[in-house]
Protein backbone atom coordinates (compact mmCIF):
# COMPACT_ATOMS: atom_id res chain seq x y z
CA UNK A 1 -17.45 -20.97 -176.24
CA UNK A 2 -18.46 -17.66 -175.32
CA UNK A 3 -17.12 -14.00 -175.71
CA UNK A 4 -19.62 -11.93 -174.43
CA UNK A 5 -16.96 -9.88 -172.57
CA UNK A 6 -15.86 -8.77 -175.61
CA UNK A 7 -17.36 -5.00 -176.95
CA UNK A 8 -19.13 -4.91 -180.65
CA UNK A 9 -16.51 -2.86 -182.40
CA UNK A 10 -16.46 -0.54 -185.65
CA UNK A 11 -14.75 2.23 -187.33
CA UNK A 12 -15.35 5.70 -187.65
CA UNK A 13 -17.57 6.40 -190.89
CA UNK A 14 -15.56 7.53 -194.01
CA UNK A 15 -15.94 11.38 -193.44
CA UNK A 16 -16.47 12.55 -196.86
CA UNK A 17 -18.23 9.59 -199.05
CA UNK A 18 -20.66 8.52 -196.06
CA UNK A 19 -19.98 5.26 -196.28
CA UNK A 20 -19.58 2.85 -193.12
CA UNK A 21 -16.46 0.63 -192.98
CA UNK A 22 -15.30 -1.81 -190.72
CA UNK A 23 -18.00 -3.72 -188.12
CA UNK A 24 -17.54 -6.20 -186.20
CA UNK A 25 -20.04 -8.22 -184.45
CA UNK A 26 -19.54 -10.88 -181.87
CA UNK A 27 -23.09 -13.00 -181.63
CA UNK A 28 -24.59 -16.32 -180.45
CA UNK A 29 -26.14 -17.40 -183.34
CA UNK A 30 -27.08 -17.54 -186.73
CA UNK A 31 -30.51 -15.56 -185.60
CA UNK A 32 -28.94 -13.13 -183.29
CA UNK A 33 -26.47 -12.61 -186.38
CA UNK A 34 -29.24 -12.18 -189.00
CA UNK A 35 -30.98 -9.04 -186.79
CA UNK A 36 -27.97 -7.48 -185.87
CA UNK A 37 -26.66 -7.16 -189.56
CA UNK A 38 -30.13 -6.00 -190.74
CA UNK A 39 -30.25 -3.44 -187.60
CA UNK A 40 -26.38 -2.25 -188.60
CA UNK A 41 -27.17 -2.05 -192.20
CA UNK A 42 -30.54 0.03 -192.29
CA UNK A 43 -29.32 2.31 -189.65
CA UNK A 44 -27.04 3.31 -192.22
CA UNK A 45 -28.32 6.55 -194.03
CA UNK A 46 -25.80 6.64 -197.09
CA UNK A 47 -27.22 4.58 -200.27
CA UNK A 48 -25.25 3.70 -203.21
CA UNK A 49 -27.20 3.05 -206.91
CA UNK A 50 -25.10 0.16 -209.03
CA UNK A 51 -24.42 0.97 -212.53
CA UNK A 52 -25.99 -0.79 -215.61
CA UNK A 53 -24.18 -4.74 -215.85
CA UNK A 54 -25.17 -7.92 -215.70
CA UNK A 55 -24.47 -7.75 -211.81
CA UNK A 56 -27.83 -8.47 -209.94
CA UNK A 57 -27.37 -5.10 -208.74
CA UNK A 58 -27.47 -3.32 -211.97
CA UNK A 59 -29.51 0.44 -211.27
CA UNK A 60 -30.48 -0.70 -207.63
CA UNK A 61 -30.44 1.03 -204.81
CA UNK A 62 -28.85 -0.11 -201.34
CA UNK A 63 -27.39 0.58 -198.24
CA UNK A 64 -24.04 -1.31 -197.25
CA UNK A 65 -21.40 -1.66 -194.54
CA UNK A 66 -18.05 -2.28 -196.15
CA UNK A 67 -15.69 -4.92 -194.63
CA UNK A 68 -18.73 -6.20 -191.96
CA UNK A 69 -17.53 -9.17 -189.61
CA UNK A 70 -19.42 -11.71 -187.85
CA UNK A 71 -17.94 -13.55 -185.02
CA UNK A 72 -20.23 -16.32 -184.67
CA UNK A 73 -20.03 -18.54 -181.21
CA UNK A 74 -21.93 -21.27 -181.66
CA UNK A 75 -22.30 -21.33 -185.44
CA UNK A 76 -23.68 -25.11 -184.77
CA UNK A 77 -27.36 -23.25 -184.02
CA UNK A 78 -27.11 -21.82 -187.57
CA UNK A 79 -30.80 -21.75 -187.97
CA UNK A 80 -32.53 -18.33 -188.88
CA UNK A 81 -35.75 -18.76 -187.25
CA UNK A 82 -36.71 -15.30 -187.99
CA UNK A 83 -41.23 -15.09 -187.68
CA UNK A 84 -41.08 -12.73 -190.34
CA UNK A 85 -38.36 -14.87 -192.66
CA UNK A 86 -37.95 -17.91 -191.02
CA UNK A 87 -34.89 -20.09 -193.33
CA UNK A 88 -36.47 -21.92 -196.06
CA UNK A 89 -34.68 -25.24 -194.26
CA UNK A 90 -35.45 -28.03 -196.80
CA UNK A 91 -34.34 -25.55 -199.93
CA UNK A 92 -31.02 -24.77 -197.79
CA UNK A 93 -30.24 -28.54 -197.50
CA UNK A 94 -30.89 -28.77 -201.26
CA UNK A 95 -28.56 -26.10 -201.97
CA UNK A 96 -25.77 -28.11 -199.45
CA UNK A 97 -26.04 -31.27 -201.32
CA UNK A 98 -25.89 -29.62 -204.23
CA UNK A 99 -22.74 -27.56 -203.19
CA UNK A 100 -21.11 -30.97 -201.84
CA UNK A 101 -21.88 -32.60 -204.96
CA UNK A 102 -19.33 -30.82 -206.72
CA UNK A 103 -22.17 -29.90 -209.31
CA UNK A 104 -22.94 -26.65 -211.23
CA UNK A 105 -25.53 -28.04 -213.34
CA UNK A 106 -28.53 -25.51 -213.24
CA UNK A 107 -31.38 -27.94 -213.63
CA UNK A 108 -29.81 -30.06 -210.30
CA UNK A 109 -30.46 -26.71 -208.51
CA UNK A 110 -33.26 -25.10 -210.51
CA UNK A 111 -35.24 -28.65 -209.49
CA UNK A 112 -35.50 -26.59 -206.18
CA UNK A 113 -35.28 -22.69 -206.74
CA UNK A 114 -36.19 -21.77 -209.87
CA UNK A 115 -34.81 -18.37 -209.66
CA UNK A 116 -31.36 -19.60 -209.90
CA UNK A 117 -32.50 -19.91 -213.81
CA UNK A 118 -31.40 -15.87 -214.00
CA UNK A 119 -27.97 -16.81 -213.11
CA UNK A 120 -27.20 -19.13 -216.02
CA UNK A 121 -25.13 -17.72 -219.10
CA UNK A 122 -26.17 -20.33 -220.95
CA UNK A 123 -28.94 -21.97 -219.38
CA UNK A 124 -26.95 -25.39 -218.84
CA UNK A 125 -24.82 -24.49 -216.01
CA UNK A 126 -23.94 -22.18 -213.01
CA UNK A 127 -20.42 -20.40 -213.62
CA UNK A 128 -20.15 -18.74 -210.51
CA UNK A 129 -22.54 -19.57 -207.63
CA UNK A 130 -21.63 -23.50 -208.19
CA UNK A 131 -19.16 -23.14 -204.85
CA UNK A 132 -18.68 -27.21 -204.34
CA UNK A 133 -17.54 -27.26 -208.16
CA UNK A 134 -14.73 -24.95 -207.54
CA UNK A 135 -13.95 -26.13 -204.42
CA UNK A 136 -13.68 -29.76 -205.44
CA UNK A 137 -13.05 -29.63 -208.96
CA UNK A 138 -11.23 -26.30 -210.11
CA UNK A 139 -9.33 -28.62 -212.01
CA UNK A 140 -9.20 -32.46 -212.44
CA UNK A 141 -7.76 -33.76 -209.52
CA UNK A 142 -7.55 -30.68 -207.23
CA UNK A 143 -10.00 -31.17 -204.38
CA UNK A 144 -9.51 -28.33 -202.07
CA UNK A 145 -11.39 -29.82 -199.58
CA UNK A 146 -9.28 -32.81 -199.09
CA UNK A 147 -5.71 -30.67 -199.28
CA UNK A 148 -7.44 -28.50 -196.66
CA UNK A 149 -8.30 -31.93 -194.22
CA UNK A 150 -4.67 -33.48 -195.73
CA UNK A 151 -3.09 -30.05 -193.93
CA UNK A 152 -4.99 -30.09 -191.07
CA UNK A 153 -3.87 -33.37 -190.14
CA UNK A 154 -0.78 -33.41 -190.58
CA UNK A 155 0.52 -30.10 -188.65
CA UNK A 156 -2.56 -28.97 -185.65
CA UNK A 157 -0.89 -25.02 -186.12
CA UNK A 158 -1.21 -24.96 -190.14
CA UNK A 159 -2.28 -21.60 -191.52
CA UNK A 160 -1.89 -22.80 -194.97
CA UNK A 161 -6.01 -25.08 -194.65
CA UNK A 162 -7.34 -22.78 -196.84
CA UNK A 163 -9.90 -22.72 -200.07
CA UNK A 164 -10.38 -20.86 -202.93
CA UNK A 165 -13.92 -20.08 -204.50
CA UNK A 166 -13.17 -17.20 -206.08
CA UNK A 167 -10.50 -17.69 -209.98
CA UNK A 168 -8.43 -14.93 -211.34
CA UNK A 169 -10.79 -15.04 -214.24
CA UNK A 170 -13.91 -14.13 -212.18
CA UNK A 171 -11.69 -10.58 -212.60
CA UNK A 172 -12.23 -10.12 -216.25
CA UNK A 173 -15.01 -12.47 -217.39
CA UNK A 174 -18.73 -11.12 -218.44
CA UNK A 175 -21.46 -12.55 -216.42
CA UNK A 176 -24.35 -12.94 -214.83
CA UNK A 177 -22.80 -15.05 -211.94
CA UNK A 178 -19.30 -13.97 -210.65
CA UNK A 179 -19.27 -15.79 -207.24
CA UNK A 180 -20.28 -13.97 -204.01
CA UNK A 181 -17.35 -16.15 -202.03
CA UNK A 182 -13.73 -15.73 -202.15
CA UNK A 183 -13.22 -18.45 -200.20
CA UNK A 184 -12.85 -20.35 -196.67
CA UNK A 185 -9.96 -21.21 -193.88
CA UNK A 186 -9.89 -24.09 -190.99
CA UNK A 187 -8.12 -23.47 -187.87
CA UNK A 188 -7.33 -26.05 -185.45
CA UNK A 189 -6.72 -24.81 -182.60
CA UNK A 190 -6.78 -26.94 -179.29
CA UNK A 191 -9.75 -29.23 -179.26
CA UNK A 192 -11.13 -26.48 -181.25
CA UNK A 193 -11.67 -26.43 -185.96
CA UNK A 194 -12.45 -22.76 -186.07
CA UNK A 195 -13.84 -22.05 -189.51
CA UNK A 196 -13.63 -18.72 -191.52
CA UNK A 197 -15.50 -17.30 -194.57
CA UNK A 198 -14.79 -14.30 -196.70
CA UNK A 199 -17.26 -12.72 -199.34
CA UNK A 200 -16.69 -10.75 -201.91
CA UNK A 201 -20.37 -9.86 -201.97
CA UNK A 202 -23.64 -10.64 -199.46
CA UNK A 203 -27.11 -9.86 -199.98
CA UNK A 204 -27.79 -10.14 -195.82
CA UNK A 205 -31.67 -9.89 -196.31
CA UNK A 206 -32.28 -13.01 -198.79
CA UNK A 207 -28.68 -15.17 -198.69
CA UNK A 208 -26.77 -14.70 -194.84
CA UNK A 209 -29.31 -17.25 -193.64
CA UNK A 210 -28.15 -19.82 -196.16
CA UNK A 211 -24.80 -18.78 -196.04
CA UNK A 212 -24.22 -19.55 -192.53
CA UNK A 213 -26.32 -22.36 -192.86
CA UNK A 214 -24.33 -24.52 -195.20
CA UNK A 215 -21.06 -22.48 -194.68
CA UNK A 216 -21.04 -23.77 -191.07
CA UNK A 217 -22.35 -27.01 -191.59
CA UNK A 218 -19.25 -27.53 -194.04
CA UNK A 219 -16.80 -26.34 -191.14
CA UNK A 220 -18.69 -29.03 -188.91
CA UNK A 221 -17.87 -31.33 -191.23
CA UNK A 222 -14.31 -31.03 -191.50
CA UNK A 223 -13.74 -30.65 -187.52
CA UNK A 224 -15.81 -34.01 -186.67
CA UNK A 225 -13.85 -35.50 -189.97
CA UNK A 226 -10.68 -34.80 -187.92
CA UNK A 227 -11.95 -35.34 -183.92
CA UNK A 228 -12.12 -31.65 -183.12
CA UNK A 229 -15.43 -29.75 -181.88
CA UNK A 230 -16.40 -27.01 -183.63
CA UNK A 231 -15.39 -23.83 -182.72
CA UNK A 232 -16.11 -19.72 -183.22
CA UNK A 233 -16.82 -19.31 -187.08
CA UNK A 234 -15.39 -15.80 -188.39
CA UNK A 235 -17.67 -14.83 -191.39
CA UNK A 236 -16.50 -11.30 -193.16
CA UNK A 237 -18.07 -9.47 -196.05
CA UNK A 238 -16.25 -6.66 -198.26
CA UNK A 239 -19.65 -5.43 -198.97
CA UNK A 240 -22.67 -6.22 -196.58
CA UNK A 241 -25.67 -4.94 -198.24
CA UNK A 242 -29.37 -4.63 -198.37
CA UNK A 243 -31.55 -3.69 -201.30
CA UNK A 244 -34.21 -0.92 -201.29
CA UNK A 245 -36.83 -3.58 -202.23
CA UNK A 246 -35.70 -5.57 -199.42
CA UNK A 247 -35.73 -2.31 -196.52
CA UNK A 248 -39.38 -3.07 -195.13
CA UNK A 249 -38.91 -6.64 -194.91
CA UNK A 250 -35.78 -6.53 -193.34
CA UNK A 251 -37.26 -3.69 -190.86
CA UNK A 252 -40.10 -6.48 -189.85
CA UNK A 253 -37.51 -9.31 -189.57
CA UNK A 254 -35.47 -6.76 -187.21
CA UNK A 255 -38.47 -5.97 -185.13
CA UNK A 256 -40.24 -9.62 -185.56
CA UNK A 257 -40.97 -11.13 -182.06
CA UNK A 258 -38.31 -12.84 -180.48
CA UNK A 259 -39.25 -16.64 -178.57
CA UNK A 260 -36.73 -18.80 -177.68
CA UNK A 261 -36.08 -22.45 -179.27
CA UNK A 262 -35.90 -25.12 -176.46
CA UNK A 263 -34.15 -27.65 -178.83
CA UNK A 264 -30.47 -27.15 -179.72
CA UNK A 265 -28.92 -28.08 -183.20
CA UNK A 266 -27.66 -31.51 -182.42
CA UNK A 267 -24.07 -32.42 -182.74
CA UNK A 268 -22.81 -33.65 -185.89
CA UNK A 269 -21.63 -37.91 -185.07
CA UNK A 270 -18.37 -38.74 -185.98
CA UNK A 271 -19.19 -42.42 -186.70
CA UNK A 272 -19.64 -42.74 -189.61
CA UNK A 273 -17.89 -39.99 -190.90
CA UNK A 274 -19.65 -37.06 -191.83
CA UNK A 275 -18.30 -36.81 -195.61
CA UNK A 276 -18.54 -40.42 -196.39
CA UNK A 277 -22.23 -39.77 -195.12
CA UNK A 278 -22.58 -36.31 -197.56
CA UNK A 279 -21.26 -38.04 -200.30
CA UNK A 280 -23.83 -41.10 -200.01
CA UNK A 281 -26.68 -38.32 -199.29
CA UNK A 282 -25.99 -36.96 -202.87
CA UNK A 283 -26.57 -40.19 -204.59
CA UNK A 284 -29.27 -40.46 -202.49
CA UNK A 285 -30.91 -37.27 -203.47
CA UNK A 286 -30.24 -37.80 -207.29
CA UNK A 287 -31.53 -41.00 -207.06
CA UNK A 288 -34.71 -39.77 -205.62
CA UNK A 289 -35.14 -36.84 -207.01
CA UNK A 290 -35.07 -38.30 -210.98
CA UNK A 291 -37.85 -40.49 -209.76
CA UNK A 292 -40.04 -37.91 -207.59
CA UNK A 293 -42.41 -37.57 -210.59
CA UNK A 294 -43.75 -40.94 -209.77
CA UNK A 295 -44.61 -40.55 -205.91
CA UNK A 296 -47.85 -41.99 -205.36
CA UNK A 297 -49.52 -43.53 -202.34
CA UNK A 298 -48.61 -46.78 -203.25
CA UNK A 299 -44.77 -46.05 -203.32
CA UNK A 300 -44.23 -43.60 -201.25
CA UNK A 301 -44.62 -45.06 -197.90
CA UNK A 302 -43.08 -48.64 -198.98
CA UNK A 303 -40.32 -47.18 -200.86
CA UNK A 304 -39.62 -43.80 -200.56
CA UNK A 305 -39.29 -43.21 -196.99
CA UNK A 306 -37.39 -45.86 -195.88
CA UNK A 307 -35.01 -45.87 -199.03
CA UNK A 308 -32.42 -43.97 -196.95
CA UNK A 309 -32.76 -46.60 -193.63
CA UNK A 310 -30.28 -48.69 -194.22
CA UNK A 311 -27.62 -46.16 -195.78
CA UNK A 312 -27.55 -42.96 -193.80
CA UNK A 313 -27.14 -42.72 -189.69
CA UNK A 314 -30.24 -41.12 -188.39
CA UNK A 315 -29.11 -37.52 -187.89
CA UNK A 316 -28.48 -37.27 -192.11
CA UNK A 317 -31.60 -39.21 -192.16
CA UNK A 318 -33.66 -36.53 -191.31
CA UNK A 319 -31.61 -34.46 -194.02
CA UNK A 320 -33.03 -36.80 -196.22
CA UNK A 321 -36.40 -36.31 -195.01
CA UNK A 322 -36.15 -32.82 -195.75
CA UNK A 323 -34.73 -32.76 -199.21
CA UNK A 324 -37.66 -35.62 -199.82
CA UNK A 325 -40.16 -32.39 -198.00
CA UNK A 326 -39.04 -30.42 -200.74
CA UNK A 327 -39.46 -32.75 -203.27
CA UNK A 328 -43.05 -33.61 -203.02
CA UNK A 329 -43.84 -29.81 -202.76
CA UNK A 330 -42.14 -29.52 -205.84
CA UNK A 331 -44.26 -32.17 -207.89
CA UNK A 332 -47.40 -31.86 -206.17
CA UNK A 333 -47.64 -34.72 -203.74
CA UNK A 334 -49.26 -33.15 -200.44
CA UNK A 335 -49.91 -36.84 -198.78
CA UNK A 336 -46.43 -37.02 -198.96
CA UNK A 337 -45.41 -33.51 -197.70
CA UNK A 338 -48.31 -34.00 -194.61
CA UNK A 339 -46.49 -37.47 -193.71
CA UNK A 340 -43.08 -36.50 -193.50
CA UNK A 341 -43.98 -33.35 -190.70
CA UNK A 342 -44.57 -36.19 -188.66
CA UNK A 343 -40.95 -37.69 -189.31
CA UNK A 344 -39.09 -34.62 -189.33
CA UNK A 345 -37.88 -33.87 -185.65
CA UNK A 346 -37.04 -30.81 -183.92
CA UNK A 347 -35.31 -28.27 -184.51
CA UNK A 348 -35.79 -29.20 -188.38
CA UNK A 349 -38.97 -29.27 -187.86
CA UNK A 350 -39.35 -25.20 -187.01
CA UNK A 351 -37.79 -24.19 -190.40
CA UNK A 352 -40.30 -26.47 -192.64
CA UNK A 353 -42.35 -24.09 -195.17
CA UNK A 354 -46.03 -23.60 -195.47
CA UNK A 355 -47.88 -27.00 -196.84
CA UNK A 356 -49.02 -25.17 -199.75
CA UNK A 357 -47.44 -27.67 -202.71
CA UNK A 358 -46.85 -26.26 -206.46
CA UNK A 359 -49.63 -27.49 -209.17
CA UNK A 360 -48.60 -29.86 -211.43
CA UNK A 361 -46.03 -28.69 -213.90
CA UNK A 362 -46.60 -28.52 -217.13
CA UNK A 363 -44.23 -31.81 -218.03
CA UNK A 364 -43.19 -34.08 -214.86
CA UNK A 365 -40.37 -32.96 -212.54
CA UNK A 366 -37.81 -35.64 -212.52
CA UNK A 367 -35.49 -37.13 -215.50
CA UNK A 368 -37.50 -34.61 -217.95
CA UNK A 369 -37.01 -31.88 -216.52
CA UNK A 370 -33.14 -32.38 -217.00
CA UNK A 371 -32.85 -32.54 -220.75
CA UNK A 372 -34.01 -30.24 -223.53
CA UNK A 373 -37.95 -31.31 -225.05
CA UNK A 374 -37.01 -31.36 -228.52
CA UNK A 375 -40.56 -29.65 -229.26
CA UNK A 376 -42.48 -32.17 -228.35
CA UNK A 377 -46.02 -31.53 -226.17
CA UNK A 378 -45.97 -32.08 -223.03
CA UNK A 379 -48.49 -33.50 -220.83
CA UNK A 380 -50.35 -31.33 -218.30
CA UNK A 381 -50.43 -33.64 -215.84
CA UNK A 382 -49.62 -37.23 -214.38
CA UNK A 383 -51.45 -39.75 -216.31
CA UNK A 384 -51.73 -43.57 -215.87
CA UNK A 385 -49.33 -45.72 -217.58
CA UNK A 386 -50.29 -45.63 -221.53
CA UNK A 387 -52.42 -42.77 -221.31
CA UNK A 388 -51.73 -39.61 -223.49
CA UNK A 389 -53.17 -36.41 -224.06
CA UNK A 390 -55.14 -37.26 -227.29
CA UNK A 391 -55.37 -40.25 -229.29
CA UNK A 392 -53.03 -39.50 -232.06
CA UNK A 393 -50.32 -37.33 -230.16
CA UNK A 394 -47.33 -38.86 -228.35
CA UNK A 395 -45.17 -36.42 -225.81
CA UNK A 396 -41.85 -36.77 -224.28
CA UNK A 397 -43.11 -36.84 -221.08
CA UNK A 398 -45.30 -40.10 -221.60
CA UNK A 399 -42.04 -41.77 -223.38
CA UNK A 400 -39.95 -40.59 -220.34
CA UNK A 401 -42.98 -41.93 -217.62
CA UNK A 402 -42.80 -45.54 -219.44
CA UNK A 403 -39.03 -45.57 -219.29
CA UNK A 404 -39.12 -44.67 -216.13
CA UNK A 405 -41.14 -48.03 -214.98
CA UNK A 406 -38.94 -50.77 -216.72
CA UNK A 407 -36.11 -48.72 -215.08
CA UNK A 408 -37.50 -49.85 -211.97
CA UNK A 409 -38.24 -53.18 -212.71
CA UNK A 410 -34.48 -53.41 -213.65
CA UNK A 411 -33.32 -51.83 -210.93
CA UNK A 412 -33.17 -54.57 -208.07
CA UNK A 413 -30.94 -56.53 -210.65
CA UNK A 414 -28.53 -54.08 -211.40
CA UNK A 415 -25.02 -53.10 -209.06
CA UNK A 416 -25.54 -50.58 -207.23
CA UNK A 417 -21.93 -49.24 -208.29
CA UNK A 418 -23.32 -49.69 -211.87
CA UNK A 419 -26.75 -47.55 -211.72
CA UNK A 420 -24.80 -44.49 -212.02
CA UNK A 421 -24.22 -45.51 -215.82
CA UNK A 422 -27.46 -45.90 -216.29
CA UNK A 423 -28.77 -42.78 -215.43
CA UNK A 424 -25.84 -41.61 -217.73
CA UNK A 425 -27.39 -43.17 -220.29
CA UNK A 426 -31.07 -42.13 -220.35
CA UNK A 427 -30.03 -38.82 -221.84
CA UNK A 428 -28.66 -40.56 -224.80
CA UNK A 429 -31.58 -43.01 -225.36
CA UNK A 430 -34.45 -40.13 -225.15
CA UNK A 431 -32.23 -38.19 -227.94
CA UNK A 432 -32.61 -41.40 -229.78
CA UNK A 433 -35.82 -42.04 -228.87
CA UNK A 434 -37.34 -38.91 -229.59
CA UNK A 435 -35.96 -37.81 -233.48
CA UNK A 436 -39.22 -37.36 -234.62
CA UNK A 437 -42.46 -38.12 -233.36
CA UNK A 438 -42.86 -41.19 -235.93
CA UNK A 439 -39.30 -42.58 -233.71
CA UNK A 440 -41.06 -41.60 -230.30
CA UNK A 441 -44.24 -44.00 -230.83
CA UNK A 442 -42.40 -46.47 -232.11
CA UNK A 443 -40.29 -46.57 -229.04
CA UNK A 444 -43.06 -46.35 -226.44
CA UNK A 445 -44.89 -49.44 -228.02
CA UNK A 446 -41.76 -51.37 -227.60
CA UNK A 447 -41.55 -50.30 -224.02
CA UNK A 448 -45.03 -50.67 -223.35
CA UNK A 449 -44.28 -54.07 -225.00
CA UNK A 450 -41.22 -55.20 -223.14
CA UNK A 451 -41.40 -58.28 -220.83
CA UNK A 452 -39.50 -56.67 -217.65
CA UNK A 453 -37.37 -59.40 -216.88
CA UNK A 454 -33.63 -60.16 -217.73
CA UNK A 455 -33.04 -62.26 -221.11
CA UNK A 456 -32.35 -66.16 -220.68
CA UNK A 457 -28.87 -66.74 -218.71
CA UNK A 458 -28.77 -62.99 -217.61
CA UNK A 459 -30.85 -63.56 -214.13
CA UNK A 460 -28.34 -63.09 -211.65
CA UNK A 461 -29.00 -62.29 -208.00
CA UNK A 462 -30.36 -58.98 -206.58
CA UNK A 463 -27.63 -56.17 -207.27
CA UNK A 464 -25.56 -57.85 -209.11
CA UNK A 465 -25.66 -57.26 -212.60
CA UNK A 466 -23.99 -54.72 -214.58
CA UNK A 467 -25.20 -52.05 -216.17
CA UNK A 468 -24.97 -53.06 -220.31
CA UNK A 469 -27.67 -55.35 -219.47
CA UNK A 470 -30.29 -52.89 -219.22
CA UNK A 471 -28.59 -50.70 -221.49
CA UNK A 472 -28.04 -53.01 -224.44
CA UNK A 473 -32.06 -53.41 -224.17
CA UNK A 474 -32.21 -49.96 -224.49
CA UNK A 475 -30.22 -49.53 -227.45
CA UNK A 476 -32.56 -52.39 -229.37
CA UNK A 477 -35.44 -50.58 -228.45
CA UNK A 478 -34.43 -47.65 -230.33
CA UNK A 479 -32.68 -49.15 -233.14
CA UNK A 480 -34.49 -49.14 -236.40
């Protein structure tokens, strides 16, 4: 679906305050989209400085196009392949999973982009970025993405598909994080879902990329949920804005040399359907990503690739493969970060980072990295099963490692509709666990201690039992 016959339109300047206002672009892509706002944007000569708030635009400079529009063709090529800032892809499906999760928990996201840290009021949660939370859970009850689907069904001319991001109280509240998006609209039209997005606010040098990214991949979503094709995705932003940090980057992305990608996006399947798919990716990637502390050589290729075979259809497959990318850069493991380049197929493949892999944090990433330390030391670095830092010192970490193996010997036993409670619970039994350090030692010799098998007349077959087994055996080991 082309309009190339169609002229780029945009308003007269405001005469007095200098300031542009009212662009509209029609483009091919998410690429072609990316260089033309950064071309419109620096061209302008008017900057504005932002006043002292919590806004991450307090006392910066920038240059901005008020009300800019994007009318994207083919939003389904919504890779930025940019040379000079190429879309981080892996980190942009992490931030998609995240959104379709529902979830504004920081240390989900943080897990990923640590960054996102300076956007927490309270360093537990996201209040304003955390789009899939208020599009799916505003209130108990009110998923906006199912009304939208629920309208579009039932009448193919609705206007009324529409989804709110942004809450009357975003108006008046104090923050760090007052959402960027006011919200999105689906248009059927024909054979045709024609998405729409409108921001409140868009940085265009660091966020379009991943805005069109996951924005579009959502609208793609909802048309093949539905039996449509995706159409022309309308993006506008009140304020489309650059940075004064960001100005020579942004001139080097503009000017970057151009090649052309022989391999298209593929089409999103229908069969299964794409949300039942999303929703079984996000269990997948907490799953994982709780556990990604212990990749090793051993596991990894056994278990960790193929744990996805059997549940996702091959195109989210290789979504999987790049959230699992990320995840071994984040903890460390290069063998694991080398092997899945080979797995990752085009046009995935083009957006995949450097190999360089973070150093060992200072405690493992995974289930410890959720939940407070409680002052405990932490290790500096994976150790063997039993090992510790000193003879006479016990950390969180090494209690958290040894839980983490019996949970995996009880795994195979336990329902897979029950693990979920599990995981609930390990939060609860390292509060327990870890009181004082006296309680913490005493708790990792009865781990260490621990036959892993199910008591007498509790051996049922593989994913089948529920989860109080493993969690009454919790709660003896840290009784005193």
């Amino acid at each position: 679906m082309r309009h190339s016959s169609h002229a780029e339109r945009e308003s007269v300047s405001h005469s007095e305050a200098g300031t542009r206002v009212g662009v509209t672009r029609f483009v091919p892509d998410a690429e072609a989209a990316y260089r033309k706002v950064l071309a419109d944007i620096l061209s302008a000569e008017h900057e504005i400085i932002g006043g002292e708030t919590k806004s991450v635009g307090s006392r910066k400079r920038s240059k901005e196009i008020l009300h800019y529009g994007l009318v994207i063709e083919n939003p389904r090529e919504r890779l930025v392949w940019n040379a000079k800032r190429k879309l981080n892809l892996p980190a942009a499906v992490a931030r998609f999973v995240w959104m379709m999760a529902g979830n504004d928990r920081l240390k989900d996201i943080e897990f990923y982009e640590k960054k996102v840290a300076a956007f927490s009021d309270d360093g537990i949660i996201v209040p304003g970025s955390s789009y899939g939370h208020r599009m799916m859970y505003p209130t108990p009850g009110c998923d906006q993405i199912a009304g939208a689907l629920c309208r579009l069904r039932e009448d193919a001319a609705t206007r009324r598909a529409a989804v709110a991001v942004f809450q009357p109280q975003d108006v008046t509240r104090l923050s760090s994080d007052i959402p960027c998006t006011f919200g999105l609209a689906f248009h059927n039209r024909g054979e045709f879902l024609h998405p729409s997005v409108i921001m409140r606010s868009n940085n265009a040098f660091i966020l379009l990329p991943y805005n069109i990214f996951e924005f579009s991949l959502l609208g793609e979503a909802v048309a093949a949920e539905i039996g449509l094709k995706l159409g022309v995705m309308s993006y506008h932003a009140l304020s489309m804005h650059v940075f004064a940090t960001d100005y020579a980057k942004a001139e080097d992305a503009i000017t970057a040399d151009q090649h052309a990608r022989t391999t298209p996006v593929p089409e999103m399947p229908t069969n299964p359907l794409p949300l039942t798919q999303i929703r079984e990716l996000v269990r997948i990637e907490a799953e994982v990503r709780h556990a990604a502390a212990g990749f090793s050589s051993q596991n990894f290729e056994t278990k960790w690739l193929p744990f996805a075979d059997s549940r996702l259809d091959p195109y989210w497959q290789q979504f999987y493969y790049l959230l699992l990318f990320a995840m071994c850069q984040r903890v460390g493991f290069s063998p694991g970060v080398s092997r899945l380049r080979e797995l990752i197929d085009e046009p995935w493949s083009s957006c995949l980072p450097p190999d360089a892999v973070a150093p060992h944090p200072a405690q493992p990433v995974g289930q410890v990295d959720l939940f407070a330390e409680f002052g405990l030391s932490a290790r500096t670095r994976p150790r063997e099963r039993g090992s510790r830092a000193d003879s006479t010192m016990l950390s969180r970490a090494d209690l958290e490692q040894e839980l983490q193996q019996v949970l995996e010997l009880y795994r195979p036993h336990i329902a897979r509709d029950q693990w979920s409670r599990v995981v609930e619970y390990q939060p609860i039994f390292m509060a327990g666990a870890t009181a004082s350090p006296k309680k913490l030692a005493k708790v990792f010799q009865r781990l260490q201690k621990l036959r892993f098998s199910l008591p007498d007349g509790e051996m049922v077959e593989s994913h089948r039992a529920r989860a109080e087994v493993i969690i009454r055996r919790l709660k003896e080991l840290v009784a005193d």
